[in-house]
Protein backbone atom coordinates (compact mmCIF):
# COMPACT_ATOMS: atom_id res chain seq x y z
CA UNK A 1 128.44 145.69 84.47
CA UNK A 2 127.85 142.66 86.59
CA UNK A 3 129.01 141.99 90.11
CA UNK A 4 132.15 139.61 90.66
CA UNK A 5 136.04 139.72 90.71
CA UNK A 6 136.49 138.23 86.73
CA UNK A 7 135.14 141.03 84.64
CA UNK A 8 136.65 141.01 81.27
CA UNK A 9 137.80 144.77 82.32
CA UNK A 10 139.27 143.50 85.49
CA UNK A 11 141.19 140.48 83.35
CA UNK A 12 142.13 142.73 80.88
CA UNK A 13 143.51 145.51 83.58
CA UNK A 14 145.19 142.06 85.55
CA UNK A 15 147.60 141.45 82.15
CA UNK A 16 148.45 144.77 81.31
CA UNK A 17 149.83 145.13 84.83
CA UNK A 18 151.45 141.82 84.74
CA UNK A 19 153.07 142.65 81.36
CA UNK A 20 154.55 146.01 82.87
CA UNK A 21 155.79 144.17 85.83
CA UNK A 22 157.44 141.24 84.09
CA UNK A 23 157.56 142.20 80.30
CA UNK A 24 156.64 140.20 77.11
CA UNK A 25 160.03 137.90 77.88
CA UNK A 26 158.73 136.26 80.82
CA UNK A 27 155.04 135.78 79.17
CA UNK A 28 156.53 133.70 76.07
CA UNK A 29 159.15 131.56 78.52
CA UNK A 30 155.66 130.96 80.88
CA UNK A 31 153.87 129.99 77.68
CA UNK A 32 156.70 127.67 76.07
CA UNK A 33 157.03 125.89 79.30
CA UNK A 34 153.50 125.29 79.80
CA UNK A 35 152.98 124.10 76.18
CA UNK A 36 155.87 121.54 76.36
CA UNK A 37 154.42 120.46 80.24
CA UNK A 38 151.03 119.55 78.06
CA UNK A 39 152.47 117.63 75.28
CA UNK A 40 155.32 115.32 78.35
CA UNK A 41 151.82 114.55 80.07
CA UNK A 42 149.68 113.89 77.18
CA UNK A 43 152.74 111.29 75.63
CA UNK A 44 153.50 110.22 79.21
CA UNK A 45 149.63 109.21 79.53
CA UNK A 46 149.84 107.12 75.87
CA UNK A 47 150.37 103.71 76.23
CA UNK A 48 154.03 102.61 77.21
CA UNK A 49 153.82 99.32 74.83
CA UNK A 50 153.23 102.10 71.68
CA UNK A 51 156.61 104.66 73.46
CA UNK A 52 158.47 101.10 73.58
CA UNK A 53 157.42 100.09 69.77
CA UNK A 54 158.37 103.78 68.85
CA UNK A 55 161.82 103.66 70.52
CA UNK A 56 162.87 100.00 69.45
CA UNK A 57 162.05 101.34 65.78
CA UNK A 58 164.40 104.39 66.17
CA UNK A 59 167.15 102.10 67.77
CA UNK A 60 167.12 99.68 64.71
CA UNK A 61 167.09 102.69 62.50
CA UNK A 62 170.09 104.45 63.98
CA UNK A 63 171.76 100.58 63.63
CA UNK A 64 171.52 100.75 60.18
């Protein structure tokens, strides 16, 4: 095996201790909040004129 700290043993080793310490529970909250942190900065980085379009649209829908 090759020199260095990430070796896919060492990795591998890394998240079975993790998921002893912490359990699958934590893992899947970490992984939901990540995901939703992702898609907030990929919609905050659209263009506001297309969020403001979008939200006028549901307004008038919601009207009728």
């Amino acid at each position: 095996m090759g020199e260095g700290l990430f070796q896919p043993l060492h990795l591998i080793l890394l998240v079975a201790i993790a998921l002893l310490v912490f359990g699958t529970g934590k893992f899947t909250a970490v992984g939901k909040g990540l995901g939703e942190g992702i898609r907030n900065f990929k919609s905050a980085m659209k263009d506001p004129e297309e969020d403001k379009d979008k939200k006028d649209k549901k307004e008038e829908e919601k009207k009728s």
